[in-house]
Protein backbone atom coordinates (compact mmCIF):
# COMPACT_ATOMS: atom_id res chain seq x y z
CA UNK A 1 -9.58 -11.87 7.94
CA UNK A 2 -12.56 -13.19 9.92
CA UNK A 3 -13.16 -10.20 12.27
CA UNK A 4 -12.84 -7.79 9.46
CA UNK A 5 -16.05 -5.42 9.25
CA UNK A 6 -15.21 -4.55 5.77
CA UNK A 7 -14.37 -8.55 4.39
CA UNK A 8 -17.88 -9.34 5.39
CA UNK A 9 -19.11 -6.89 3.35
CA UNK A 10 -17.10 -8.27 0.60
CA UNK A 11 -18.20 -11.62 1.49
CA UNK A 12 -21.76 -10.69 1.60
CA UNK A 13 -21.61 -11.93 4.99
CA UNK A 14 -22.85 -8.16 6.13
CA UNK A 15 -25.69 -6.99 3.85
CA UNK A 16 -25.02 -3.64 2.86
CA UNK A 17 -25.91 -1.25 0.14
CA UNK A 18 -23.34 -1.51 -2.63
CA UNK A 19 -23.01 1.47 -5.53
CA UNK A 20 -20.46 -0.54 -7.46
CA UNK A 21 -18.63 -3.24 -7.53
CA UNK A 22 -15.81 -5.22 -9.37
CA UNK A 23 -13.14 -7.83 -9.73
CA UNK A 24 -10.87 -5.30 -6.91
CA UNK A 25 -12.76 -3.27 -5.16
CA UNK A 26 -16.55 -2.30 -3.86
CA UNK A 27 -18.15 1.48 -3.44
CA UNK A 28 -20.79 1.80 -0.63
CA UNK A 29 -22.70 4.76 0.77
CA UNK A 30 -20.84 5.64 4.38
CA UNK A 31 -23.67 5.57 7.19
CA UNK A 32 -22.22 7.98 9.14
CA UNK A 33 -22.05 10.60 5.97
CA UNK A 34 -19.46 13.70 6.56
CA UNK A 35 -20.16 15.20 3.30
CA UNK A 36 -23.31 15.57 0.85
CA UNK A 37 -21.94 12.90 -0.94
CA UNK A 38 -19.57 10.21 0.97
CA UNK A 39 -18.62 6.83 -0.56
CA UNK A 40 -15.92 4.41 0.87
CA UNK A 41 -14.17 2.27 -1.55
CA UNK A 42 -13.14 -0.85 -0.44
CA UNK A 43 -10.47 -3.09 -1.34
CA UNK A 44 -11.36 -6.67 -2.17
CA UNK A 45 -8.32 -7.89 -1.26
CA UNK A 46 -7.55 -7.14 2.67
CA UNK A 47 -4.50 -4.91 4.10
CA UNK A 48 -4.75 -2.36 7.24
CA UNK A 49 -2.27 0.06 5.97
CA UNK A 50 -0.61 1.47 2.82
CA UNK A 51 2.53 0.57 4.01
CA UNK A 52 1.48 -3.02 4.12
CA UNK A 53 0.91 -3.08 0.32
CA UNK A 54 2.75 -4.94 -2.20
CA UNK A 55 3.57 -3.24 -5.46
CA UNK A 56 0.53 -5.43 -7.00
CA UNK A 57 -1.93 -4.32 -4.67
CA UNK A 58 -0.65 -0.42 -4.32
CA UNK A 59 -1.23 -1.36 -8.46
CA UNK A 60 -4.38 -2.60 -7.99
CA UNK A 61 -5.43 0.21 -6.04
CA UNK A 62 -4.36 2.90 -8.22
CA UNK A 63 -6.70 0.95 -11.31
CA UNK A 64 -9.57 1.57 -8.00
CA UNK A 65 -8.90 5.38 -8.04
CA UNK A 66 -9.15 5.37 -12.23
CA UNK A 67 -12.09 3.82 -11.96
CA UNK A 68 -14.00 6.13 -9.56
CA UNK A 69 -12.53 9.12 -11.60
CA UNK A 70 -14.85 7.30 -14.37
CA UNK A 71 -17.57 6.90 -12.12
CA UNK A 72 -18.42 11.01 -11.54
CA UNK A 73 -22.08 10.63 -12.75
CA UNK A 74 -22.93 7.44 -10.75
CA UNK A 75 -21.44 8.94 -7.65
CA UNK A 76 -22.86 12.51 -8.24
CA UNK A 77 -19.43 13.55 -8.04
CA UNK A 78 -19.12 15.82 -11.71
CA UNK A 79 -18.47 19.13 -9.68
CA UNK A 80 -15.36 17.98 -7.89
CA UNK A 81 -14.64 15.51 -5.18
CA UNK A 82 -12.09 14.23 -2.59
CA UNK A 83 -10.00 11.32 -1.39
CA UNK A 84 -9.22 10.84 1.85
CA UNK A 85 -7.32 7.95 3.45
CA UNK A 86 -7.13 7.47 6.74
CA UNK A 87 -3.69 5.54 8.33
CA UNK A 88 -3.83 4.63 11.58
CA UNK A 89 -5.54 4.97 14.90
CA UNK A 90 -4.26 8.54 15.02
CA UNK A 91 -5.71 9.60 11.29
CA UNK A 92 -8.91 8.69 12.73
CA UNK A 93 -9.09 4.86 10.98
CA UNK A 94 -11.48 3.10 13.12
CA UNK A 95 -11.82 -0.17 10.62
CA UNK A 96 -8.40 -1.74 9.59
CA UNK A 97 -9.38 -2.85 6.22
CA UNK A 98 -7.53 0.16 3.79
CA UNK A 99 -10.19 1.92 2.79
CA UNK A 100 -10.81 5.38 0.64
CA UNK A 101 -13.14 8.29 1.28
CA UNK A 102 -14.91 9.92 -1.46
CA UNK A 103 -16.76 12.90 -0.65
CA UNK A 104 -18.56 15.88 -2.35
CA UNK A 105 -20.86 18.51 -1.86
CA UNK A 106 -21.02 20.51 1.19
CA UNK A 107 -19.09 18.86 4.20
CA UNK A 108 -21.25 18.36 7.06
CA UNK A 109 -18.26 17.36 9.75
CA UNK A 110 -14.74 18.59 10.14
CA UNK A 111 -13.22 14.84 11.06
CA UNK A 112 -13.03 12.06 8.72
CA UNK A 113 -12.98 8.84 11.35
């Protein structure tokens, strides 16, 4: 997707900061952090939605989430953290690339947009 925010990144059209990366997916910092710790991870390949997922990619995904659980020292996350994905307009998803919070640490905000 051209427009996409999130395939530039990907693309390295965008410069941005990545913590990780691999053959499915990329970790970055969130610039508008909502939580002493907040990472997105970001699908390589692009859908909006869950629901637009085949059962390779909801596959794929689930190999993302294993791999962050891995990454708990990298990520500063070895006293707990949380996923949070937002679907839709209405969840507060304001890029439609499917992406996945991961925050720890104190939250700073109540919203997750």
């Amino acid at each position: 997707m051209t427009d996409c925010l999130f395939c530039k990144f990907i693309k390295n059209e965008i410069e941005v900061s990545k913590v990780f990366e691999d053959d499915l997916m990329i970790i970055i910092r969130d610039i508008a952090p909502q939580a002493k710790n907040h990472f997105l991870m970001i699908s390589k390949e692009h859908y909006p939605l869950l629901d637009m997922m085949t059962a390779e990619q909801a596959a794929n995904l689930g190999k993302c989430l294993e791999t962050v659980s891995r990454l708990k020292q990298l990520l500063e996350l070895e006293n707990g953290f949380r996923l949070v994905i937002n679907q839709g307009s209405d969840a507060g998803q304001t890029v439609r690339h499917l992406h996945v919070h991961i925050l720890s640490g104190q939250q700073l905000k109540c919203d997750f947009a």
